[in-house]
C-alpha atoms as a PDB file:
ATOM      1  CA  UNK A   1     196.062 -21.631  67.074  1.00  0.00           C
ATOM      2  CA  UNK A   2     192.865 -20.100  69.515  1.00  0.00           C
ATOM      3  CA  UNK A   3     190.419 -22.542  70.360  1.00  0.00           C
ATOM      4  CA  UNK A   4     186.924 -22.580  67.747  1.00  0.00           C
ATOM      5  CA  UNK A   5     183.648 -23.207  68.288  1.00  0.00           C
ATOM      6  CA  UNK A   6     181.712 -25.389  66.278  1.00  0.00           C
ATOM      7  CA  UNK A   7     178.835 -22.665  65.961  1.00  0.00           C
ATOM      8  CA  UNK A   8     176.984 -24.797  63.658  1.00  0.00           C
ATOM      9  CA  UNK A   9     176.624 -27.628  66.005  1.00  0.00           C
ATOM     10  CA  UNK A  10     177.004 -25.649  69.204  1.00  0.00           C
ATOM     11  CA  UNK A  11     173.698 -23.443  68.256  1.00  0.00           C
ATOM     12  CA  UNK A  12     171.739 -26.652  67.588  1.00  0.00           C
ATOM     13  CA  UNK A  13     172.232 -27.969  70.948  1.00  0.00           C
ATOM     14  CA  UNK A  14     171.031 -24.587  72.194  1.00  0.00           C
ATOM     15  CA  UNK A  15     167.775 -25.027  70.241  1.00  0.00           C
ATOM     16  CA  UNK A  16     167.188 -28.456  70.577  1.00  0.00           C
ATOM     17  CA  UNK A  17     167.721 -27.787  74.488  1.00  0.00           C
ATOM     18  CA  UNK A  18     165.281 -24.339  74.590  1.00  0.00           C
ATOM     19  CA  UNK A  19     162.807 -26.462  72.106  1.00  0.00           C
ATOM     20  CA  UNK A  20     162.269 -29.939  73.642  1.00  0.00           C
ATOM     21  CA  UNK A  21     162.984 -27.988  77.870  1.00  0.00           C
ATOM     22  CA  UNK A  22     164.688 -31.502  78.090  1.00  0.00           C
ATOM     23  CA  UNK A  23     168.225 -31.335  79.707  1.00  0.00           C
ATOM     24  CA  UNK A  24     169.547 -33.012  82.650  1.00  0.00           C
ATOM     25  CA  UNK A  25     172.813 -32.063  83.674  1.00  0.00           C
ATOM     26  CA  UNK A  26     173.539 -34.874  86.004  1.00  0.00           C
ATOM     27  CA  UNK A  27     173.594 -37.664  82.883  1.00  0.00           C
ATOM     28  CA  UNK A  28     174.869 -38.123  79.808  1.00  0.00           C
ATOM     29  CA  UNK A  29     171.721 -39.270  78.466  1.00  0.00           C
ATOM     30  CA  UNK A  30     168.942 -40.811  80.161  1.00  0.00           C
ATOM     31  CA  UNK A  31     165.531 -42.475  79.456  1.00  0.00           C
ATOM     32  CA  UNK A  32     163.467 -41.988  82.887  1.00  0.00           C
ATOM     33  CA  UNK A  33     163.059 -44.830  85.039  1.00  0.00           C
ATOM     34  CA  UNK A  34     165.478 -46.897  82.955  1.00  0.00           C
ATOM     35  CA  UNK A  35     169.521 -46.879  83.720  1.00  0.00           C
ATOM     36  CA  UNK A  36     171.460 -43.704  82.080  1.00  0.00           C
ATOM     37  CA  UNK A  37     173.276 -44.232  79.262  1.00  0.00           C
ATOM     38  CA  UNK A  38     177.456 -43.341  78.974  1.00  0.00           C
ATOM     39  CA  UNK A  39     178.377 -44.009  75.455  1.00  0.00           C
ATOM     40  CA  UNK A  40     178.233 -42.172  72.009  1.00  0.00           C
ATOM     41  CA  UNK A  41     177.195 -45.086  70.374  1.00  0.00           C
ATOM     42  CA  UNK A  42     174.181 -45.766  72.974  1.00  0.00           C
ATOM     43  CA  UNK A  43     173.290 -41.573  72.899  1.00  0.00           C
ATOM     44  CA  UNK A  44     172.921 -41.517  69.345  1.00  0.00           C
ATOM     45  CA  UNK A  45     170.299 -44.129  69.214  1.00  0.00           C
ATOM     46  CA  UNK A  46     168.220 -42.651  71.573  1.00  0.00           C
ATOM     47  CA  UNK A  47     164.957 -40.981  71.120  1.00  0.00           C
ATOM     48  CA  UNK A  48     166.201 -37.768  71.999  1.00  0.00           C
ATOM     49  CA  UNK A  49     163.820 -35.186  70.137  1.00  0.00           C
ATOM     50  CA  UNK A  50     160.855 -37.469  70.043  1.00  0.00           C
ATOM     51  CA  UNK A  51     160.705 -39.138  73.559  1.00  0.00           C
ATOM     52  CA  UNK A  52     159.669 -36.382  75.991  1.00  0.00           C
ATOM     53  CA  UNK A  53     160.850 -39.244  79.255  1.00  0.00           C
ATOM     54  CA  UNK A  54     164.882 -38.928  77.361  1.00  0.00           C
ATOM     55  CA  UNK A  55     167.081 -36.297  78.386  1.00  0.00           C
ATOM     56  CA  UNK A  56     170.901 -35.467  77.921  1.00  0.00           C
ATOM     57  CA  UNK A  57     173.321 -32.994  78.933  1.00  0.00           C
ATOM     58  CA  UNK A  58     175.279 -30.282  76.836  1.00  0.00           C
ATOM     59  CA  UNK A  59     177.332 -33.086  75.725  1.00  0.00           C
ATOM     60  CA  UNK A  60     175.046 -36.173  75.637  1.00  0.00           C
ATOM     61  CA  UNK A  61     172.986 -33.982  72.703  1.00  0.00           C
ATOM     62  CA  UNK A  62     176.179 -32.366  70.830  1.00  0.00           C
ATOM     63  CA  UNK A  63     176.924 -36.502  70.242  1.00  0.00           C
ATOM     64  CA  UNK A  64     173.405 -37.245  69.240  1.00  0.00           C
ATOM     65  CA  UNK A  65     172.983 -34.276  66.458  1.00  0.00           C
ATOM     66  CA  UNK A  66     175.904 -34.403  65.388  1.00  0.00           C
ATOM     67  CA  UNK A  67     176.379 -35.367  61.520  1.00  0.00           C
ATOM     68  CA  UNK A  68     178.549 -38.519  60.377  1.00  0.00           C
ATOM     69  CA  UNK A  69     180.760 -36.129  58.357  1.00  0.00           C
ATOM     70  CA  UNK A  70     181.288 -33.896  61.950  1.00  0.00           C
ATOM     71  CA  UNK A  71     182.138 -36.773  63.583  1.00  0.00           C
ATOM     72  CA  UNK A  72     184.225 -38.358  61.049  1.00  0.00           C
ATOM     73  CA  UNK A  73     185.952 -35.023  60.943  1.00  0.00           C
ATOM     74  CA  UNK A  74     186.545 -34.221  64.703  1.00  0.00           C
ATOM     75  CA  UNK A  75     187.887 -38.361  65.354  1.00  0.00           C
ATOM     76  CA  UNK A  76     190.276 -37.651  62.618  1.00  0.00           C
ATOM     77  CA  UNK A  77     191.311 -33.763  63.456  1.00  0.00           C
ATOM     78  CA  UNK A  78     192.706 -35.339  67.076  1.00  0.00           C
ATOM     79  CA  UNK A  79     193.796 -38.840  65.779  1.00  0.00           C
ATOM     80  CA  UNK A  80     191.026 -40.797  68.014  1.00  0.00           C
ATOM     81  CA  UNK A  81     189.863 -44.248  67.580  1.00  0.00           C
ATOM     82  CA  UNK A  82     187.533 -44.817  64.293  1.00  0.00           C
ATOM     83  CA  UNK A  83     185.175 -46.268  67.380  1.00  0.00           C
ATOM     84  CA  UNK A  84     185.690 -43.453  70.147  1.00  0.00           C
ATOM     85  CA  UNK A  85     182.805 -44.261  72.469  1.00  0.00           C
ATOM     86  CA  UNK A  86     183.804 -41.748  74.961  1.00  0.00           C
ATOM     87  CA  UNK A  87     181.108 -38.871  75.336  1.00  0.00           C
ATOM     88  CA  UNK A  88     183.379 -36.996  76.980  1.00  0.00           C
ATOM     89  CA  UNK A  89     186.533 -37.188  74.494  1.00  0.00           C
ATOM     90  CA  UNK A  90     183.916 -37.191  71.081  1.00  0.00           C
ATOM     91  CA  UNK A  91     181.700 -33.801  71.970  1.00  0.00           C
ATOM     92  CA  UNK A  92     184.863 -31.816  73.306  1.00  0.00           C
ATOM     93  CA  UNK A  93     186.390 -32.805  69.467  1.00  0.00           C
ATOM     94  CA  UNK A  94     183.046 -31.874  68.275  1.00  0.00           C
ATOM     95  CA  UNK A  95     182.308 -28.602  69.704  1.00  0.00           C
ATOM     96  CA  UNK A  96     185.595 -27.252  69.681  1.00  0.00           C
ATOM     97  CA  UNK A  97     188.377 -27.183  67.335  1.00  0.00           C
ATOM     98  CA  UNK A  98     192.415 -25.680  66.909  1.00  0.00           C
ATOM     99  CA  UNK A  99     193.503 -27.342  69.994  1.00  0.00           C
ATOM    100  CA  UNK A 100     197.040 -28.871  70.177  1.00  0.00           C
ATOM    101  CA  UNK A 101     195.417 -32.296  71.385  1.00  0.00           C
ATOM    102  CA  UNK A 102     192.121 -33.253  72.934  1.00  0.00           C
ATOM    103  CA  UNK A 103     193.525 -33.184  76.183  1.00  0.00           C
ATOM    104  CA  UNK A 104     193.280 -29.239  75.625  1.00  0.00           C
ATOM    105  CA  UNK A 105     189.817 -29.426  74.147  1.00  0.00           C
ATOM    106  CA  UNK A 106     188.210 -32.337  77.474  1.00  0.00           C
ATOM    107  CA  UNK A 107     190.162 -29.007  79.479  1.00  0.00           C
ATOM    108  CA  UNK A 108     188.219 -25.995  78.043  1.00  0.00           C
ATOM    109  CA  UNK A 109     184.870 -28.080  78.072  1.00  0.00           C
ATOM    110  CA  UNK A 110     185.532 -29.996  81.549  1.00  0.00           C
ATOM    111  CA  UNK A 111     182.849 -26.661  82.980  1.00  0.00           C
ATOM    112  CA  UNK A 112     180.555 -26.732  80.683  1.00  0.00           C
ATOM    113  CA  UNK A 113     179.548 -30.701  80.764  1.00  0.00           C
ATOM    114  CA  UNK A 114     180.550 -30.525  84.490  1.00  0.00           C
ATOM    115  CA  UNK A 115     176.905 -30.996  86.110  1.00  0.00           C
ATOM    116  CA  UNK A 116     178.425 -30.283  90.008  1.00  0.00           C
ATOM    117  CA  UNK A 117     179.318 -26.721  88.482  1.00  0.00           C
ATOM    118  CA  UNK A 118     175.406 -26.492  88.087  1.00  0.00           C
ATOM    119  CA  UNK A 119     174.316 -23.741  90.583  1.00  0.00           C
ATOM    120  CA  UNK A 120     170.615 -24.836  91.083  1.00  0.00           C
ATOM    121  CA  UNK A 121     168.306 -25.615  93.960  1.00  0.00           C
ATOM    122  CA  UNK A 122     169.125 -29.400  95.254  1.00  0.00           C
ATOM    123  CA  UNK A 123     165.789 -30.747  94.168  1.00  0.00           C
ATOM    124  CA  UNK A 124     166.054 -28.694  90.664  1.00  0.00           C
ATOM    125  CA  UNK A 125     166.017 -32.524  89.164  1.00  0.00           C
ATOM    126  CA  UNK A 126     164.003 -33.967  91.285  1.00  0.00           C
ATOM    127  CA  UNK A 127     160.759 -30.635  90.718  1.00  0.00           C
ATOM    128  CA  UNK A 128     159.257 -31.037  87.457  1.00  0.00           C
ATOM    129  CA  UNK A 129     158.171 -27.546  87.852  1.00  0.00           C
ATOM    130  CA  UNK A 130     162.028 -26.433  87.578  1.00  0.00           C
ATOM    131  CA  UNK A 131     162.631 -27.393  84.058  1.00  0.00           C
ATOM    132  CA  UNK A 132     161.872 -24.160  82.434  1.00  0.00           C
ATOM    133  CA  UNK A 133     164.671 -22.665  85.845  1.00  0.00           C
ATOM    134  CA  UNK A 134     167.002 -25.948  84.969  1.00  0.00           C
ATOM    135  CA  UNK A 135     167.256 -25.216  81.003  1.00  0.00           C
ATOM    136  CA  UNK A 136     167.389 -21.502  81.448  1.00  0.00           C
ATOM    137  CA  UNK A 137     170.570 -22.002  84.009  1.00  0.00           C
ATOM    138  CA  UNK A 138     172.142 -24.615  81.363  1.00  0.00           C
ATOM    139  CA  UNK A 139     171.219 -22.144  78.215  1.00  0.00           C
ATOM    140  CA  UNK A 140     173.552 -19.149  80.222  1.00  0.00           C
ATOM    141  CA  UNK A 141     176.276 -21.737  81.164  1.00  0.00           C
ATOM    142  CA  UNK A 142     176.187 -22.177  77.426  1.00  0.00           C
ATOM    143  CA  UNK A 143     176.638 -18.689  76.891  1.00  0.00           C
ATOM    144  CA  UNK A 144     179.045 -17.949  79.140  1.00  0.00           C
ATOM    145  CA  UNK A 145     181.489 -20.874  78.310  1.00  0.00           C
ATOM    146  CA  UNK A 146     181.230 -19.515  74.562  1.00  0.00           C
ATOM    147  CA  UNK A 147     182.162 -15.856  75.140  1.00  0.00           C
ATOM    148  CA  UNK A 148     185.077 -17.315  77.272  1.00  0.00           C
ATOM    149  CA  UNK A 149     186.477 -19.689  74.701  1.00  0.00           C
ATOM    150  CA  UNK A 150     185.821 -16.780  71.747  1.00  0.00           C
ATOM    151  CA  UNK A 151     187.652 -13.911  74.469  1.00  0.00           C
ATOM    152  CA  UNK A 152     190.219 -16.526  75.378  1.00  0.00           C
ATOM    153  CA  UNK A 153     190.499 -16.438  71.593  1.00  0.00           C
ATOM    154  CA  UNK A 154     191.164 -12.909  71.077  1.00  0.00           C
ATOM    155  CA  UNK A 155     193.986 -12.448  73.850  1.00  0.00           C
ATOM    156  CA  UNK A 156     196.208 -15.093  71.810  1.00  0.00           C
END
């Protein structure tokens, strides 16, 4: 079976990333000034779309937005733990789906949470001016690691 996108979920970490300009490629999830933040359970009580000083990766937000019942859903599709903390392991079972195992889904998303596979300026986190550069760069990673997973898709 190919590989699915959750398009529902997948689009609103696109928005909420072009709407809030907060994504940081580097962390999970982070609250500036204030140690980052590496589990699902810790991401999804973050301020994430009200405090402009928390960020999150790709990843870090597909955990915080999405819904119980997507969650629910995605631990039970691959047989994880009812209390799967991983980031990692929950948003590759979130955003993606017809995979044999999770092991193939953490695969096909290893690029696009990846934040070394960012090609940006070395101080691109450290310039506030870059933001508007650094989303733009993580909104056409985005884009590009769909079209691959929907062609990869079609040659099945």
């Amino acid at each position: 079976m190919p590989l699915k996108i959750n398009r529902r979920l997948f689009d609103l970490v696109k928005s909420a990333i072009a709407e809030t300009m907060r994504v940081d490629m580097l962390y999970w999830a982070k609250i500036e000034g204030i140690e980052a933040v590496t589990s699902v359970s810790e991401i999804r009580a973050l301020p994430l779309l009200s405090d402009c000083w928390t960020v999150a990766c790709i990843g870090g937000w597909a955990c915080f937005l999405a819904t119980d019942e997507e969650i629910a859903s995605a631990i039970e599709a691959y047989g994880l733990s009812p209390d799967v903390d991983d980031p990692f392991t929950l948003a590759s079972a979130l955003l993606l789906s017809g995979a044999d195992d999770i092991n193939a889904l953490e695969d096909a998303c290893f690029q696009l949470f990846s934040g070394e596979r960012l090609c940006l300026e070395p101080d691109a986190y450290a310039n506030p001016g870059a933001a508007e550069v650094r989303v733009q760069a993580v909104l056409r990673r985005m884009d590009d690691w769909a079209t691959g997973i929907e062609q990869r898709g079609s040659e099945i």
